[in-house]
N, C-alpha and C. Protein backbone atom coordinates (compact mmCIF):
# COMPACT_ATOMS: atom_id res chain seq x y z
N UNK A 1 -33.29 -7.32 8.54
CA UNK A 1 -32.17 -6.60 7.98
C UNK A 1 -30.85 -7.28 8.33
N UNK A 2 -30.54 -7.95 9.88
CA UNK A 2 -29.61 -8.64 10.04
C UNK A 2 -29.30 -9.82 9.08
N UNK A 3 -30.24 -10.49 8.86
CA UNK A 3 -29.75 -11.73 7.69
C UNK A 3 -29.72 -11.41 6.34
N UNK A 4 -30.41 -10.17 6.18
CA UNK A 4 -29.56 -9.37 4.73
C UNK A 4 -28.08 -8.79 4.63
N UNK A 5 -28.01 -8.17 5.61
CA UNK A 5 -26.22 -8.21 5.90
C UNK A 5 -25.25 -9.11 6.17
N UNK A 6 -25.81 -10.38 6.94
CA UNK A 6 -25.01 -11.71 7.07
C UNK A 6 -25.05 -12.21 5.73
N UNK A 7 -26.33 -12.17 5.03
CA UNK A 7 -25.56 -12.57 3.31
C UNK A 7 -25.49 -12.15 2.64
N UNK A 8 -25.07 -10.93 2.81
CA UNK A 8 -24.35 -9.65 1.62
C UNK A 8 -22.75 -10.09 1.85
N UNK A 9 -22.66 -10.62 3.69
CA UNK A 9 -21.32 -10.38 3.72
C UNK A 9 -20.49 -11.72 3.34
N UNK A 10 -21.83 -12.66 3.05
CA UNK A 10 -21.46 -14.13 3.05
C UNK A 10 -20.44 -14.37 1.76
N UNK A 11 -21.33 -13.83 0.70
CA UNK A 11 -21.28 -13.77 -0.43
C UNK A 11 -19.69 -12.68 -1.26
N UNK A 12 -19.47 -12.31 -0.53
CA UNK A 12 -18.34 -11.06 -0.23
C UNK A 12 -17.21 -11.33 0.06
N UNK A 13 -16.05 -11.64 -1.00
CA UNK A 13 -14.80 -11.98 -1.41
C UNK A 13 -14.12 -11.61 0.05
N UNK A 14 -13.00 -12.29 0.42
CA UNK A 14 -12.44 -11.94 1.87
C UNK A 14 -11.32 -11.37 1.30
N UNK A 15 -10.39 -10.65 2.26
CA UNK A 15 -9.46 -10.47 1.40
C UNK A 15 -8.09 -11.14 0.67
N UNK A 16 -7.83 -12.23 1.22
CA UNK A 16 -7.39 -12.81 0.52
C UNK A 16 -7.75 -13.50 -0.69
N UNK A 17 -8.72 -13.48 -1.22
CA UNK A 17 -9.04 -13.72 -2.16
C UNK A 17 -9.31 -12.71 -3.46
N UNK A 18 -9.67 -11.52 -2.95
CA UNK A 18 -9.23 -10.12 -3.29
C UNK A 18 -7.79 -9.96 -4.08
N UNK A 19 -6.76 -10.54 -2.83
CA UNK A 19 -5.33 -10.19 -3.02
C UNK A 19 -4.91 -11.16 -4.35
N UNK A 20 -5.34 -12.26 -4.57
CA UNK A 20 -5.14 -12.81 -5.67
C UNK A 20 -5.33 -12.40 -7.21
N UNK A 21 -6.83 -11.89 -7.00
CA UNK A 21 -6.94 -11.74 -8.08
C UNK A 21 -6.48 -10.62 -8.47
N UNK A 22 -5.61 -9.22 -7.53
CA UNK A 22 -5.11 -8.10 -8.18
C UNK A 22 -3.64 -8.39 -8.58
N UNK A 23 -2.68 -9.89 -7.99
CA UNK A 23 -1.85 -10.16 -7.84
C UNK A 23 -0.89 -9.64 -9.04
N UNK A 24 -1.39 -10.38 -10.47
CA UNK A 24 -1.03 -10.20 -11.41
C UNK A 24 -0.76 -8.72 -11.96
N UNK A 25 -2.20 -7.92 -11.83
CA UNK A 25 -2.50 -7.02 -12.39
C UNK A 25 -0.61 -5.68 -11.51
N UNK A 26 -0.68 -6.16 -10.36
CA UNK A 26 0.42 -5.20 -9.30
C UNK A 26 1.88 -5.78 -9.96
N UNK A 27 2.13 -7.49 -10.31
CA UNK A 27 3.32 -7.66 -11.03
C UNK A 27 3.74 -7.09 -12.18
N UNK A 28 2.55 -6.85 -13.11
CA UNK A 28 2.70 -6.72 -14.40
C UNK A 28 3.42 -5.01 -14.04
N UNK A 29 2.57 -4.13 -13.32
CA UNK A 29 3.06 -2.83 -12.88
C UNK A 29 4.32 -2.83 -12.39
N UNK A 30 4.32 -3.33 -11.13
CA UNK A 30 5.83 -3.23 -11.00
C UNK A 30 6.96 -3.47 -11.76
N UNK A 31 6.63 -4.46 -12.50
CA UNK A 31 7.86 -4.78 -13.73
C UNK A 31 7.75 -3.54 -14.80
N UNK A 32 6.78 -3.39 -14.99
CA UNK A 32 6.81 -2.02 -15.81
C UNK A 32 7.57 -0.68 -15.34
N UNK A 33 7.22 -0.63 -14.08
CA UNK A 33 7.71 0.88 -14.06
C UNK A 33 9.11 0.55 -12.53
N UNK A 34 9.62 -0.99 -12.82
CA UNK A 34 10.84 -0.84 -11.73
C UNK A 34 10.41 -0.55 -10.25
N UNK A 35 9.26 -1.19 -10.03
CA UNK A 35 9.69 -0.54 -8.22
C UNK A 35 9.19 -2.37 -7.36
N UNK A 36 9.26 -2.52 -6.83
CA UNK A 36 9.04 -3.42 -5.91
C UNK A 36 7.81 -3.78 -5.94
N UNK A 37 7.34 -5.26 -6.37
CA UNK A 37 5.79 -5.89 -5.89
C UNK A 37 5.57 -5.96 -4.67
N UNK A 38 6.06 -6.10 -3.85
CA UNK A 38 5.92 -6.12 -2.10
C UNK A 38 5.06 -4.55 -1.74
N UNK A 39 5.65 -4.05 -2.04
CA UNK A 39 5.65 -2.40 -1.63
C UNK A 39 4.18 -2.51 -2.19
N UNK A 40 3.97 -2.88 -3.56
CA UNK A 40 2.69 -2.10 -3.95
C UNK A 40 1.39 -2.91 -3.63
N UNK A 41 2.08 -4.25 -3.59
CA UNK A 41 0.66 -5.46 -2.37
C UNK A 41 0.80 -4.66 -0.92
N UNK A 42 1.47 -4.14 -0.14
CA UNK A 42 1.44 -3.80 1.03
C UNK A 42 0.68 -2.89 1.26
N UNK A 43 1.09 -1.78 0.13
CA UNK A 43 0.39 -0.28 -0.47
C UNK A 43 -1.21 -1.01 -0.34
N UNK A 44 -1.81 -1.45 -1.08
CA UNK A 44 -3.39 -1.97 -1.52
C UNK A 44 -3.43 -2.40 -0.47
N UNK A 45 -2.80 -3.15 0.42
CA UNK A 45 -3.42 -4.04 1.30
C UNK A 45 -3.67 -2.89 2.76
N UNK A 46 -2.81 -2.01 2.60
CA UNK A 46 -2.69 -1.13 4.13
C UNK A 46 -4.19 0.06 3.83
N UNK A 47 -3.94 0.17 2.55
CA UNK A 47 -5.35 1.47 2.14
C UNK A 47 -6.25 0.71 2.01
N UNK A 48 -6.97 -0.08 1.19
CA UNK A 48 -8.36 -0.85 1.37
C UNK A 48 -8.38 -1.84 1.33
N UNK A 49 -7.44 -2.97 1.89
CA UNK A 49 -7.77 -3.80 2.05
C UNK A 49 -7.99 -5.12 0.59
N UNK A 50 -7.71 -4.38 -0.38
CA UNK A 50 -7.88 -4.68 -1.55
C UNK A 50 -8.89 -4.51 -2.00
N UNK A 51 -9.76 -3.85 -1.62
CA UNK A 51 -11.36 -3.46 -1.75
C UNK A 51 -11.43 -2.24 -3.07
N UNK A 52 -11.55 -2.30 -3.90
CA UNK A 52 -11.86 -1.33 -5.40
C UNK A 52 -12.98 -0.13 -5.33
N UNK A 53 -13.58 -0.70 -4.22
CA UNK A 53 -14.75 0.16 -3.97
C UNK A 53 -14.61 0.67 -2.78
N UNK A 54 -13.35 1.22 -1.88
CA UNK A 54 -13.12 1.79 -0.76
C UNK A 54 -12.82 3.35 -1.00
N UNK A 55 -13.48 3.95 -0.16
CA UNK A 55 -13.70 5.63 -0.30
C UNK A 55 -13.09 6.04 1.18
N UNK A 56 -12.42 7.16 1.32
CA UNK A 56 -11.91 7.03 2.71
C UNK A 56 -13.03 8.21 2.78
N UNK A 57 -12.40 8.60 4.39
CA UNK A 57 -13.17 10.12 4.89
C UNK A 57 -12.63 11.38 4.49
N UNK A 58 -11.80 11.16 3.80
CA UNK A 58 -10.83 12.37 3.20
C UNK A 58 -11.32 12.24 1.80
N UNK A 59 -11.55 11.02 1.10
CA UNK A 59 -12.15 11.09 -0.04
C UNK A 59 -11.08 10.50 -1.36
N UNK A 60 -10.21 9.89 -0.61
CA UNK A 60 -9.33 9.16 -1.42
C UNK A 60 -10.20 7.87 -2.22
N UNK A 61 -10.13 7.07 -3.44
CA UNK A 61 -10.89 6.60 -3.36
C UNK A 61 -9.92 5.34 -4.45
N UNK A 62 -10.37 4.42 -4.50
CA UNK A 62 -10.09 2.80 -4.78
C UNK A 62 -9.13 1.78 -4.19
N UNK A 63 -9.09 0.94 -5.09
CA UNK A 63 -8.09 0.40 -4.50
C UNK A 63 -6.37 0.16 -3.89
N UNK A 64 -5.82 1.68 -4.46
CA UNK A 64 -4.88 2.32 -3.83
C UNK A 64 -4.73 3.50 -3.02
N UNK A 65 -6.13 3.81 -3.47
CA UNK A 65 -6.43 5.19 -2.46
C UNK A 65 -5.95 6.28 -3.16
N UNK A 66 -6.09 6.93 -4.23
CA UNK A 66 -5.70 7.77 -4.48
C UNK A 66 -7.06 9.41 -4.21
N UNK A 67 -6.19 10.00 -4.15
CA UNK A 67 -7.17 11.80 -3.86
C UNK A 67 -7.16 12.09 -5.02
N UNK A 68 -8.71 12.99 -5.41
CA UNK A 68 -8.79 12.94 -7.12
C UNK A 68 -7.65 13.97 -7.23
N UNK A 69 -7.29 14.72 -7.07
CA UNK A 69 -5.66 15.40 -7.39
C UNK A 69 -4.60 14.86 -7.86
N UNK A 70 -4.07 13.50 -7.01
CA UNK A 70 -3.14 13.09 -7.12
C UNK A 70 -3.66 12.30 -8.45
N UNK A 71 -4.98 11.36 -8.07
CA UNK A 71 -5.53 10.73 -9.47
C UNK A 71 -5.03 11.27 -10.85
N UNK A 72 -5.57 12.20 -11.01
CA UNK A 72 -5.53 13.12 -12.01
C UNK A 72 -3.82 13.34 -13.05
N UNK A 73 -3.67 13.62 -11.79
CA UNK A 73 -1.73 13.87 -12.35
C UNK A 73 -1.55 12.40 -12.96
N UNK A 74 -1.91 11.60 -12.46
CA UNK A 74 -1.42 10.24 -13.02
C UNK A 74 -2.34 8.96 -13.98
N UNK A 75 -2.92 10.01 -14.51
CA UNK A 75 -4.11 9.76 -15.50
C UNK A 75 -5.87 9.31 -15.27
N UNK A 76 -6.22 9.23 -14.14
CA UNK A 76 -7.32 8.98 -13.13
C UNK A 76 -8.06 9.76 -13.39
N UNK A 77 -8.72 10.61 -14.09
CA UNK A 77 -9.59 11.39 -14.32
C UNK A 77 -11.01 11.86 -13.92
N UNK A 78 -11.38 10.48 -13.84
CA UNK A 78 -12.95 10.38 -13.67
C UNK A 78 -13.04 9.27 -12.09
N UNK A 79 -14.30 9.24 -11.43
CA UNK A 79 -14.57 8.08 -10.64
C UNK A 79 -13.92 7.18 -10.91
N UNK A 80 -14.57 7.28 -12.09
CA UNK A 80 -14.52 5.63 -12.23
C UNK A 80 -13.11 4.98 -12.88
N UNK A 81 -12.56 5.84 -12.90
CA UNK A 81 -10.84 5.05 -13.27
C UNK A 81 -10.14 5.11 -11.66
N UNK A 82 -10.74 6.07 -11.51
CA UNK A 82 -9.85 5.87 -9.59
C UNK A 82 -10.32 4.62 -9.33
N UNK A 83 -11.45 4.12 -9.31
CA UNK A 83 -11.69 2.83 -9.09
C UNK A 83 -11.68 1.81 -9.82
N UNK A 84 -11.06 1.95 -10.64
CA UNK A 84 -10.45 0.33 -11.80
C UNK A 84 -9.35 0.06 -11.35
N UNK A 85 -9.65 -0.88 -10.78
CA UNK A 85 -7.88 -1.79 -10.19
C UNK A 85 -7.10 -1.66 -11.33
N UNK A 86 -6.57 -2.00 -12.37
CA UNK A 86 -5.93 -2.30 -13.36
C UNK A 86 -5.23 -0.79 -13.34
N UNK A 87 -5.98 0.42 -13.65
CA UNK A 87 -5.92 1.83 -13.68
C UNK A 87 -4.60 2.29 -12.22
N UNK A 88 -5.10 2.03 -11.14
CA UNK A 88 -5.91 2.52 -9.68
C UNK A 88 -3.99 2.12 -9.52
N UNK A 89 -3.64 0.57 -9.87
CA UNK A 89 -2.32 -0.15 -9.49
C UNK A 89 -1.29 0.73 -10.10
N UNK A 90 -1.79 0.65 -11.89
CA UNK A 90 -0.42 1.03 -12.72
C UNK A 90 -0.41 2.58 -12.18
N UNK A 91 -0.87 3.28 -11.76
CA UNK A 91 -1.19 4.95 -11.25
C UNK A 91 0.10 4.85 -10.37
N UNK A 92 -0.36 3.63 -9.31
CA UNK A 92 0.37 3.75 -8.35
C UNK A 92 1.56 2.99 -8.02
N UNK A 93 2.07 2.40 -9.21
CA UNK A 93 3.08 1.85 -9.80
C UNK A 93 4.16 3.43 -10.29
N UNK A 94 3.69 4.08 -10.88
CA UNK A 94 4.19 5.61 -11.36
C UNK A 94 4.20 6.12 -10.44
N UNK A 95 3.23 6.65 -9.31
CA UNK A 95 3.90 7.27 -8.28
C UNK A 95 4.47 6.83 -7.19
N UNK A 96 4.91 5.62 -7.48
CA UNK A 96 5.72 5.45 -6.32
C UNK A 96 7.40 5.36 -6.95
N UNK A 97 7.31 4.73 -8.40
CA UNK A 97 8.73 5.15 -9.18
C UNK A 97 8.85 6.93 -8.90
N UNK A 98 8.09 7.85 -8.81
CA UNK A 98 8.09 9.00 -9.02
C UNK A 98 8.48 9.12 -7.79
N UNK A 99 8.14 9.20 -6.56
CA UNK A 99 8.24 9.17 -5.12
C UNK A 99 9.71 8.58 -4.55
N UNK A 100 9.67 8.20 -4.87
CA UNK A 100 11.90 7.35 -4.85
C UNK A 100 12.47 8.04 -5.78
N UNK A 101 12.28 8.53 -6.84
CA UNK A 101 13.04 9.75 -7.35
C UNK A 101 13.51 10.71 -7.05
N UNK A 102 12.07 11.10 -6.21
CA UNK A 102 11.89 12.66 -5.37
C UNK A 102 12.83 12.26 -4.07
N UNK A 103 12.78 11.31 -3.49
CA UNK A 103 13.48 11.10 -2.09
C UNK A 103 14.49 10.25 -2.46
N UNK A 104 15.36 9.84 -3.40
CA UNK A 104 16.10 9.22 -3.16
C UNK A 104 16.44 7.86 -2.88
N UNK A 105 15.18 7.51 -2.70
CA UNK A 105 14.91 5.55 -2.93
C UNK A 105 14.85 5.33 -1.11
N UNK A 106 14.58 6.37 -0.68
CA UNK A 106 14.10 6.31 1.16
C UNK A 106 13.37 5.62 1.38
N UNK A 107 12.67 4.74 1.57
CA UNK A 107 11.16 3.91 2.14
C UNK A 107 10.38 4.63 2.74
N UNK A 108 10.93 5.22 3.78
CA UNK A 108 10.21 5.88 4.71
C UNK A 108 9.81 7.29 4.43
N UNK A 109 10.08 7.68 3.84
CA UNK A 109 9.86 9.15 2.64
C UNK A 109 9.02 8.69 1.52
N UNK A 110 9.38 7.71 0.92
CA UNK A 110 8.16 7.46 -0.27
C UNK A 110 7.22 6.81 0.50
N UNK A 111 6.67 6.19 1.39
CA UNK A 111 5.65 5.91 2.04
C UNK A 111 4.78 6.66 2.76
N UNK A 112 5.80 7.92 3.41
CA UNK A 112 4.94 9.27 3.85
C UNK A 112 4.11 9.87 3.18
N UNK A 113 4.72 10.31 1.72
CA UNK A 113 4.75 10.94 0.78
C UNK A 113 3.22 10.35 -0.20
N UNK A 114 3.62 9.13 0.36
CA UNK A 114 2.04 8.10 -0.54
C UNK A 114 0.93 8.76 0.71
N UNK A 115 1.24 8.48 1.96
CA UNK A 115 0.26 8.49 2.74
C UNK A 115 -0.14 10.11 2.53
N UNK A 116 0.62 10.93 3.43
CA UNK A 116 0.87 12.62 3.54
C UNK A 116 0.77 13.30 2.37
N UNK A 117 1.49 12.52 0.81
CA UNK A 117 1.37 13.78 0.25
C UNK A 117 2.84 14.08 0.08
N UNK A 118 3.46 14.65 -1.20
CA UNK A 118 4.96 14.75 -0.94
C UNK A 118 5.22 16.10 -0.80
N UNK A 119 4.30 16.83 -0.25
CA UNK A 119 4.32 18.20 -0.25
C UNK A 119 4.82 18.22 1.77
N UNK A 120 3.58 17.66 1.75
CA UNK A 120 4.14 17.01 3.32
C UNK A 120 5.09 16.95 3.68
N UNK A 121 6.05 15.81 3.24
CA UNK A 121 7.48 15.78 3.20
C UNK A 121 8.27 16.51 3.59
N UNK A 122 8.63 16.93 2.17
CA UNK A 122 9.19 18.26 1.98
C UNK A 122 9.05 19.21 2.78
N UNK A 123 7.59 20.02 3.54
CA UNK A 123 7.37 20.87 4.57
C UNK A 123 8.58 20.36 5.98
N UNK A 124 8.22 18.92 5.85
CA UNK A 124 8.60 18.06 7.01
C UNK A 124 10.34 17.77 7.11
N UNK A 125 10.81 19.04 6.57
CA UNK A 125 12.34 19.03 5.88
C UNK A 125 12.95 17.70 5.54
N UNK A 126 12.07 17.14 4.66
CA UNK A 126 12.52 15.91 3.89
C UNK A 126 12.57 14.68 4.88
N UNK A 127 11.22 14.70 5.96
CA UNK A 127 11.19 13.64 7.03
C UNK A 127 10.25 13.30 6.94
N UNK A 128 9.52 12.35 7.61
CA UNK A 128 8.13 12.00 7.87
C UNK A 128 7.76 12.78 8.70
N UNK A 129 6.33 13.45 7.93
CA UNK A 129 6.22 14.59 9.01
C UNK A 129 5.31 13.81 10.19
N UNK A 130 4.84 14.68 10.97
CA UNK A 130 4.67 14.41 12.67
C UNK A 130 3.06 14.34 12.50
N UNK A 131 2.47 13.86 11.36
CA UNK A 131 0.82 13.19 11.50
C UNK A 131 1.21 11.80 12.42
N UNK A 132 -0.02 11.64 13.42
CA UNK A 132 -0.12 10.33 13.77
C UNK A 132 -0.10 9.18 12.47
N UNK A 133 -1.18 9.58 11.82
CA UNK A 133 -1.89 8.94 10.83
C UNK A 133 -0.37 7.82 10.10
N UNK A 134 0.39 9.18 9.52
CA UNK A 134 1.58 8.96 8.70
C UNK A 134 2.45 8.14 9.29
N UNK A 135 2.71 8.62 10.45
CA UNK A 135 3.73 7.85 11.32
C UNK A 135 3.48 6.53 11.66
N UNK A 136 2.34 5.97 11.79
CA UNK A 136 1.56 4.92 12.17
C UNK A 136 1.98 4.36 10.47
N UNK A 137 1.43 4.84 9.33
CA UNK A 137 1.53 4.01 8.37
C UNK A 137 3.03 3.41 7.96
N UNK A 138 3.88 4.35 8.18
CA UNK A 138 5.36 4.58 8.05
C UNK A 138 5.82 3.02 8.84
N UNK A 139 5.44 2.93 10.26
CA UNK A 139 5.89 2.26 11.17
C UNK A 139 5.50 1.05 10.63
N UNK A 140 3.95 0.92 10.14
CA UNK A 140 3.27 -0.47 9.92
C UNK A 140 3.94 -1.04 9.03
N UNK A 141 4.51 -0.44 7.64
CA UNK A 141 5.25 -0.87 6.73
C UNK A 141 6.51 -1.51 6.76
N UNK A 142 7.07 -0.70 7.89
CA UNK A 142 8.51 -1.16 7.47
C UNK A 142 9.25 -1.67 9.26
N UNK A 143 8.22 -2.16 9.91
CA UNK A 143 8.64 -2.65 11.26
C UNK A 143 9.22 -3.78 11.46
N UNK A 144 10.09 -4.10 12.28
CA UNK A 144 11.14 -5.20 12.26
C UNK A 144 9.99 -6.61 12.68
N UNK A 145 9.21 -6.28 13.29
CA UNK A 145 8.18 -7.68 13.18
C UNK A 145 7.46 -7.85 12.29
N UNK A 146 7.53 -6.84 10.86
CA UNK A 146 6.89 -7.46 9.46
C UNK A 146 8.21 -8.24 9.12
N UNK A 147 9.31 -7.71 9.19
CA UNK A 147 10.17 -8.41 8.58
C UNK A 147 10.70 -10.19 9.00
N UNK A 148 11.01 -9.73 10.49
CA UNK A 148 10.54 -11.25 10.90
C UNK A 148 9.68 -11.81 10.09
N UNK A 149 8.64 -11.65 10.53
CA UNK A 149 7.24 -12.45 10.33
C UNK A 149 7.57 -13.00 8.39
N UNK A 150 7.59 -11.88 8.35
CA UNK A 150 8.04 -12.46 6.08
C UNK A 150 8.82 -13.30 6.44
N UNK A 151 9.97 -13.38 6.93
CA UNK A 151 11.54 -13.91 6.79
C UNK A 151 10.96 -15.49 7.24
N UNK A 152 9.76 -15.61 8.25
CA UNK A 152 9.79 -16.62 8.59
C UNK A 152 8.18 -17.77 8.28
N UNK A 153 7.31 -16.77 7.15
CA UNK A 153 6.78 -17.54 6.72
C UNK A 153 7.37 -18.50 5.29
N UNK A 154 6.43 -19.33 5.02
CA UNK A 154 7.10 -19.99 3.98
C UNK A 154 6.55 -19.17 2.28
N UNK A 155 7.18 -19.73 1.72
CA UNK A 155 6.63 -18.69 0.17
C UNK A 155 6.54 -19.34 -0.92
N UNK A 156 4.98 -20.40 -1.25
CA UNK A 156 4.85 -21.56 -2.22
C UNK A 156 5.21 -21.16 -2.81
N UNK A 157 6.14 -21.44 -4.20
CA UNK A 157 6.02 -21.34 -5.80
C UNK A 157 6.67 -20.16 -5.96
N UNK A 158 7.90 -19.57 -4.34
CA UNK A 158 8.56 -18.35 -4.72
C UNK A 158 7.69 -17.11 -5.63
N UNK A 159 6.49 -16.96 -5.37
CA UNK A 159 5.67 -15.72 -5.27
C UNK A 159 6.44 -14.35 -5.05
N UNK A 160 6.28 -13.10 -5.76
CA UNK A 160 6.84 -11.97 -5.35
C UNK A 160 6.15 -11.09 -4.27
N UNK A 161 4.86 -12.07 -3.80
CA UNK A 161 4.38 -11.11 -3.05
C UNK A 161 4.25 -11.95 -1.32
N UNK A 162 3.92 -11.07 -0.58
CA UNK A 162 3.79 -11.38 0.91
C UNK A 162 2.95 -13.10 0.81
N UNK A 163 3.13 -13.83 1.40
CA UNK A 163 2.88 -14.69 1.68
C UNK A 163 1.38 -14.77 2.20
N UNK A 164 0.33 -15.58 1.81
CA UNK A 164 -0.85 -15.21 1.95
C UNK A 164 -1.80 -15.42 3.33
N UNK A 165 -0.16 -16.23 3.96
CA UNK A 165 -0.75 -16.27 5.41
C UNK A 165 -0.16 -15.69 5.99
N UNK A 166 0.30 -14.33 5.85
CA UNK A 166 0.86 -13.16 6.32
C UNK A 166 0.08 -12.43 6.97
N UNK A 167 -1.01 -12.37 5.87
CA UNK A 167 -2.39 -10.89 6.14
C UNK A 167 -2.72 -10.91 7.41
N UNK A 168 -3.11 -12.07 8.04
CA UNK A 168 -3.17 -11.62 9.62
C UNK A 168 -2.33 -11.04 10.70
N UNK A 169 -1.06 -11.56 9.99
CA UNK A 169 -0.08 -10.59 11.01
C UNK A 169 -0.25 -9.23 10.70
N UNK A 170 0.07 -9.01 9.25
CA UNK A 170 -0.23 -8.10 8.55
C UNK A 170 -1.23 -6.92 9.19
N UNK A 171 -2.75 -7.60 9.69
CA UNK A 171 -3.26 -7.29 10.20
C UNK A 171 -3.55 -6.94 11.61
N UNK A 172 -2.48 -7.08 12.14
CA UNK A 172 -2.55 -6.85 13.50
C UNK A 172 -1.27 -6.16 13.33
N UNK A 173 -0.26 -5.65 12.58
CA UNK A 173 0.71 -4.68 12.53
C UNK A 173 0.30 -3.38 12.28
N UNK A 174 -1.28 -3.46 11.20
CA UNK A 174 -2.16 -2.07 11.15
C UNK A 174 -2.66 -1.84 12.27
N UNK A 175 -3.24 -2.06 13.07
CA UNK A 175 -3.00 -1.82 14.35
C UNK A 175 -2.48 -1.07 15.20
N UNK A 176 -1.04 -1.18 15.25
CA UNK A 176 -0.26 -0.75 15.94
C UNK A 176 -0.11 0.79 16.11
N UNK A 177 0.41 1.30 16.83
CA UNK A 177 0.55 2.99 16.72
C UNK A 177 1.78 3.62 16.31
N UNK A 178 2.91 3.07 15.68
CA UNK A 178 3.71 3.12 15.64
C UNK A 178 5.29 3.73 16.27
N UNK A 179 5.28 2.84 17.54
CA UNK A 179 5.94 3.03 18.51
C UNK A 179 7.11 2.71 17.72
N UNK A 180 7.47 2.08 16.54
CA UNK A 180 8.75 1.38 16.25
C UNK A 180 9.20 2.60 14.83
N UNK A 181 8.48 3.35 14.83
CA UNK A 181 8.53 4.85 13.47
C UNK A 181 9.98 4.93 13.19
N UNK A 182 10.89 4.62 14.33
CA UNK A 182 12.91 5.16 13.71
C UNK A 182 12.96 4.03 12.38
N UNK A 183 12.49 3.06 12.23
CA UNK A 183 12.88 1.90 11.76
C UNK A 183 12.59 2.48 10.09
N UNK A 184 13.52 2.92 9.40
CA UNK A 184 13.34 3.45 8.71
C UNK A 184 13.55 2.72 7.10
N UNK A 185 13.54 1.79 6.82
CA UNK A 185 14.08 0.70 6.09
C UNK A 185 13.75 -0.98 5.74
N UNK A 186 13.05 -1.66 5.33
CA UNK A 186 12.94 -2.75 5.68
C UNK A 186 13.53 -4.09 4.38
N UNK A 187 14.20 -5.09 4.91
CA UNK A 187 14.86 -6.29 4.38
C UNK A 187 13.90 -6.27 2.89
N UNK A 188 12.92 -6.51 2.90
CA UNK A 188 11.80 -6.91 1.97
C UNK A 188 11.85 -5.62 0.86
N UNK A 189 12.28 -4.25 0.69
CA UNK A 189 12.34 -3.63 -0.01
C UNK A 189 13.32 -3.36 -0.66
N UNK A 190 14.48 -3.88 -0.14
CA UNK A 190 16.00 -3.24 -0.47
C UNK A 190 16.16 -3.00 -2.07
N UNK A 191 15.56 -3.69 -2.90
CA UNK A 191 15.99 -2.92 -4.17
C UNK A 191 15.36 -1.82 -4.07
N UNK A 192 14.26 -1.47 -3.31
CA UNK A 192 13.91 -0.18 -3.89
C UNK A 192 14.58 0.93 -3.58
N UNK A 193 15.67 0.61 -2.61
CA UNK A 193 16.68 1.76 -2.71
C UNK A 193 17.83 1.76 -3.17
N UNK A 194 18.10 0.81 -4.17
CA UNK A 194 19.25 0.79 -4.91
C UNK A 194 19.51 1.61 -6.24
């Protein structure tokens, strides 16, 4: 059974290679509905990893993670559109234009609001409310050592998205517990609060 799993996993796109091929599909969205490509590669990359076939324990499910609720409102209907990247992105291309509406073009409010729920929020008198979970995602996003770290990798061919030798930092910023949560803002998003 072990060397059936070593080449299930052999064979098994990493994620950077993942991140490529949704690359397009997240530009074409963002230009559509105005919000930032960064935000919505960060979005995919912080919920599954870029994985189409990721189900959480709460039951969120594809490659942006959406809850069939939220799915639904934003045309997701069935399984199987929660899990069509193409679907799963432009969904979450709309709610995150929708989510900076509701807050005002905050980062740290439309990122809660993705994670929590914007009901959350709102309970949370228009703050990030006090989930670990949230606060941790809040922090991972928009922490002054992602921004470093962007500011100081290089970016072939001026790409709109994170730099592809990022993901490991990237990956060790998910991690973190988010001790750095005040940081409410980051360099890499600023149009999205304009």
């Amino acid at each position: 059974m072990l060397v059936l799993a070593s080449q299930a996993q052999a064979h098994r796109p990493d994620v950077r290679t993942r991140a490529r091929v949704y690359e397009p599909h997240i530009a074409r969205a963002a230009a559509r509905y105005g919000v930032e490509p960064r935000l919505l590669w960060a979005i995919a990359f912080l919920e599954s990893r870029f994985n189409p076939r990721a189900v959480s324990r709460k039951g969120a499910r594809g490659l942006m993670q959406f809850v069939p609720s939220t799915g639904r409102r934003y045309g997701l209907k069935t399984v199987r559109e929660l899990h069509d990247p193409a679907l799963s992105i432009d969904a979450a291309a709309r709610y995150v234009r929708d989510l900076s509406a509701m807050f005002g073009g905050k980062i740290d409010l439309v990122l809660a609001a993705y994670n929590a729920g914007e009901h959350a929020v709102i309970h949370a008198g228009y703050g990030v409310p006090r989930y670990r979970e949230t606060r941790g995602y809040v922090a991972r996003m928009t922490s002054l050592e992602q921004e470093q770290m962007l500011a100081s990798v290089p970016n072939p061919g001026n790409s709109p998205f994170l730099p592809i030798r990022s993901i490991n930092n990237l990956r060790s910023l998910s991690r973190e517990t988010g001790s750095r949560s005040n940081r409410s803002h980051s360099i890499y998003f600023s149009e999205f609060h304009r």
